[in-house]
Protein backbone atom coordinates (compact mmCIF):
# COMPACT_ATOMS: atom_id res chain seq x y z
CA UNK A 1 -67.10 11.12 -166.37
CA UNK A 2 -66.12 11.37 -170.06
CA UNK A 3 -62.16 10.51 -170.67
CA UNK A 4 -61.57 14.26 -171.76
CA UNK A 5 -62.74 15.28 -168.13
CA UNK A 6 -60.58 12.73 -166.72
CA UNK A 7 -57.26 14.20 -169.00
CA UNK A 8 -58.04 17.58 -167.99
CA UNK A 9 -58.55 16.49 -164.07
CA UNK A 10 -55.11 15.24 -164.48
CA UNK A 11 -53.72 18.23 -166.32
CA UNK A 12 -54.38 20.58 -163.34
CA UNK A 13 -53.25 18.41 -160.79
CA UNK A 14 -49.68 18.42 -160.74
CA UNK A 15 -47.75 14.75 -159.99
CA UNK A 16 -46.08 13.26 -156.89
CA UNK A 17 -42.75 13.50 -158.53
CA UNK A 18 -43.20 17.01 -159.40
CA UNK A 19 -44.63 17.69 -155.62
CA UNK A 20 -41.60 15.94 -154.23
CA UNK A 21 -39.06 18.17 -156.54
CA UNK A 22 -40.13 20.94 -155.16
CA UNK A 23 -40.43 20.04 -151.99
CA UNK A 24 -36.90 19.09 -152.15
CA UNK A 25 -36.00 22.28 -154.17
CA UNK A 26 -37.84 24.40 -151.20
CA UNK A 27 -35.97 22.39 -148.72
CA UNK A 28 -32.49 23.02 -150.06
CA UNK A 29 -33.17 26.73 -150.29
CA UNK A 30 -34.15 26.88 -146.81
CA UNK A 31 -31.10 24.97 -145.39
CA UNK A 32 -28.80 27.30 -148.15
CA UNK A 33 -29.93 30.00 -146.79
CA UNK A 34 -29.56 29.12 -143.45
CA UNK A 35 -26.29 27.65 -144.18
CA UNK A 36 -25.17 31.11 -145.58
CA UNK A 37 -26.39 33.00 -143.02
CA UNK A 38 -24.14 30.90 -140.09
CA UNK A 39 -21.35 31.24 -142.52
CA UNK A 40 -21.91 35.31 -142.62
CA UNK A 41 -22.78 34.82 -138.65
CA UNK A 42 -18.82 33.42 -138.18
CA UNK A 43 -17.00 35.83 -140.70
CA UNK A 44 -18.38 38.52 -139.77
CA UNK A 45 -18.46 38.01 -135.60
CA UNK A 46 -17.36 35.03 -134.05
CA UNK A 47 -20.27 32.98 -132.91
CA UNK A 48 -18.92 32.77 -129.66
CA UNK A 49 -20.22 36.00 -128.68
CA UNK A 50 -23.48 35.44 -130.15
CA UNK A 51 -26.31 34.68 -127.47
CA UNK A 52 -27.98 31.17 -128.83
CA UNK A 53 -30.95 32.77 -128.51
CA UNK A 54 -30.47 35.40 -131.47
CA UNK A 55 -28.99 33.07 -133.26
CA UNK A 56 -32.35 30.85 -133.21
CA UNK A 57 -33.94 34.20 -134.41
CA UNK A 58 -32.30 35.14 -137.02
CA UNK A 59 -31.98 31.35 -138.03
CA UNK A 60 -35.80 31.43 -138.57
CA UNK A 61 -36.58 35.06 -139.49
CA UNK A 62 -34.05 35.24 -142.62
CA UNK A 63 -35.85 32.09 -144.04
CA UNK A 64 -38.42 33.26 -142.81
CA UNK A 65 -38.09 36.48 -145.43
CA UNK A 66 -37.02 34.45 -148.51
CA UNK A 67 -40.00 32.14 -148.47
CA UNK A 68 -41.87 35.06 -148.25
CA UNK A 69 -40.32 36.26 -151.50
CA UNK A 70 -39.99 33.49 -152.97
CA UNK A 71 -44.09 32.41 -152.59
CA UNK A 72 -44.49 35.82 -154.00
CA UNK A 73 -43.29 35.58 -156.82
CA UNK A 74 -43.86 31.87 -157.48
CA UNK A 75 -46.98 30.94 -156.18
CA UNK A 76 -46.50 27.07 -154.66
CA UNK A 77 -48.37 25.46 -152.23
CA UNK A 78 -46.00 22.90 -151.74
CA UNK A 79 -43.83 25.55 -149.83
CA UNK A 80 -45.70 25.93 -147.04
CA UNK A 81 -45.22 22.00 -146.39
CA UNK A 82 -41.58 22.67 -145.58
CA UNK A 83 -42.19 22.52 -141.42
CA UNK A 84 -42.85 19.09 -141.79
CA UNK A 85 -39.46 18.59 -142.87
CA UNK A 86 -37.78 20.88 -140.12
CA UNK A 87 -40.02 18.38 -137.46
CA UNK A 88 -38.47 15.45 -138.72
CA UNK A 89 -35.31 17.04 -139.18
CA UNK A 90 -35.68 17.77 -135.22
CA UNK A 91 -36.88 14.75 -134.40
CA UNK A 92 -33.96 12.44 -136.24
CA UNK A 93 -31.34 14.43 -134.52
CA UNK A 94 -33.05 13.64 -131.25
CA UNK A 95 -33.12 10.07 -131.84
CA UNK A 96 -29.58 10.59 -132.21
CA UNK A 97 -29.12 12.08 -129.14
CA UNK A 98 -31.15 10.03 -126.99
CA UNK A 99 -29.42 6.90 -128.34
CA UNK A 100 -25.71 8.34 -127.34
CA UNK A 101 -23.75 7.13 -123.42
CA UNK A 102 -23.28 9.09 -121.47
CA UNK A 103 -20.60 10.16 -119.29
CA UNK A 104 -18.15 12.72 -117.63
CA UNK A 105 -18.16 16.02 -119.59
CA UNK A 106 -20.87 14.54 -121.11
CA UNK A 107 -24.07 15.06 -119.72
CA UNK A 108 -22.76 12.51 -117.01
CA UNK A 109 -26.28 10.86 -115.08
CA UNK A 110 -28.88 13.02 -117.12
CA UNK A 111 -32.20 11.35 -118.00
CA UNK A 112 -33.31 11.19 -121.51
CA UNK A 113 -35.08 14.89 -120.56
CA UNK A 114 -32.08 16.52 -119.58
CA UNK A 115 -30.19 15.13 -122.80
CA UNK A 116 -32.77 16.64 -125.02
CA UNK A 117 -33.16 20.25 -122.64
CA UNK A 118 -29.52 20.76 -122.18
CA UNK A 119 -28.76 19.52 -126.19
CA UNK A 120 -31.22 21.72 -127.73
CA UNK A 121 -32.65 24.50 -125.78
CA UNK A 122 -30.57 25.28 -122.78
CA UNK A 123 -29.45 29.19 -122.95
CA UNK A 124 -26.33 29.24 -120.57
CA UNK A 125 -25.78 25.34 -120.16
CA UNK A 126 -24.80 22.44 -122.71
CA UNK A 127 -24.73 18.49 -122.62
CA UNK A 128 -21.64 18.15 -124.17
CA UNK A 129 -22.96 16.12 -126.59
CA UNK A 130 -22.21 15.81 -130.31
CA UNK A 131 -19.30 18.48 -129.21
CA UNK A 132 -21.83 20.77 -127.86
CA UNK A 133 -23.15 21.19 -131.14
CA UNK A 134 -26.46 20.35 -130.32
CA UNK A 135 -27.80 23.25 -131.42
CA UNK A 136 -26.38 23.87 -134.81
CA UNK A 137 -27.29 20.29 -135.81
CA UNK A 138 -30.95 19.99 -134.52
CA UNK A 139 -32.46 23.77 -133.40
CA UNK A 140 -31.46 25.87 -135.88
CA UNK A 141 -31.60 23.99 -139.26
CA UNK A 142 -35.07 23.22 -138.06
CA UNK A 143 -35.98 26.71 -137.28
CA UNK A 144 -34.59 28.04 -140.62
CA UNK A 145 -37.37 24.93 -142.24
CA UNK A 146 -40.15 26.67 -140.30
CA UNK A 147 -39.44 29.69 -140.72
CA UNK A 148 -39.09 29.61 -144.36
CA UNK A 149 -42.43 27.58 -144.07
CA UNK A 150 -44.21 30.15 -141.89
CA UNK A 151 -42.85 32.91 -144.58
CA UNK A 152 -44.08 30.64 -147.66
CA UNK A 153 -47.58 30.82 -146.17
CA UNK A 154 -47.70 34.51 -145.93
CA UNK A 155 -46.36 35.01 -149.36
CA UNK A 156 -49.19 32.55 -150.78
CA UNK A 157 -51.91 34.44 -152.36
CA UNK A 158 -54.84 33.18 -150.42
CA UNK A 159 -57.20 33.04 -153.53
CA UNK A 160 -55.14 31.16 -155.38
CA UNK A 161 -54.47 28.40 -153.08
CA UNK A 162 -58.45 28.08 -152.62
């Protein structure tokens, strides 16, 4: 392999650092526009009278939309990498979880199971952990990071990325 090969190898790969910008900058969108949307969400109707299950909807389908727009119009692989992010996202805020006592009004004498189910995914029950924020901290940022994710995908041109 001749050096001018090996320049022009490098020329269309892009770099780490620039892979990890944009990862970031894809990241941040995602969580913006999630954040934006829960801000709209209590303006506009209190949250209290929002089932948690549409919220986890519309927490993943309106990121869902803007990385499809956004892949559309600028065509990055790196945007479909996002989920990753929105796993360990999940998974730190677990951690958290799993690692905090117990006791009354607090999921008093529940198993590390029951912790994560009644923190995170419960419909009409909550732990009482983390001020029964469990899911605005851990479920829904992380749904709004695979949703924009899943959307990124769609809005890659498949013939590009190949």
């Amino acid at each position: 392999m001749s050096i001018s090969e090996t320049d022009e190898i490098e020329h269309l790969q892009p770099n780490a650092a620039q892979q990890a910008l944009w990862f970031l900058l894809h990241s941040a969108l995602a969580l913006l526009i999630w954040g934006g949307m829960m801000i709209a969400i209590t303006v506009l109707v209190r949250p209290s009278y929002l089932p948690p299950i549409l919220t986890l909807a519309v927490s993943a389908l309106i990121p869902f939309v803007a990385g499809f727009i956004v892949n559309k119009f600028r065509q990055d692989e790196i945007a479909t990498l996002i989920w990753l992010f929105g796993l360990i996202w999940f998974l730190c805020v677990g951690l958290w979880i799993l690692d905090m006592p117990t006791g009354p009004n607090q999921c008093f004498r529940c198993d590390a199971s029951q912790k994560l189910w009644l923190t995170f995914f419960s419909l009409n029950e909550d732990s009482g952990l983390i001020d029964g924020q469990g899911r605005f901290f851990g479920t829904w940022p992380a749904a709004a990071l695979i949703g924009y994710s899943i959307g990124a995908n769609l809005g890659l041109n498949k013939k590009q990325a190949e």
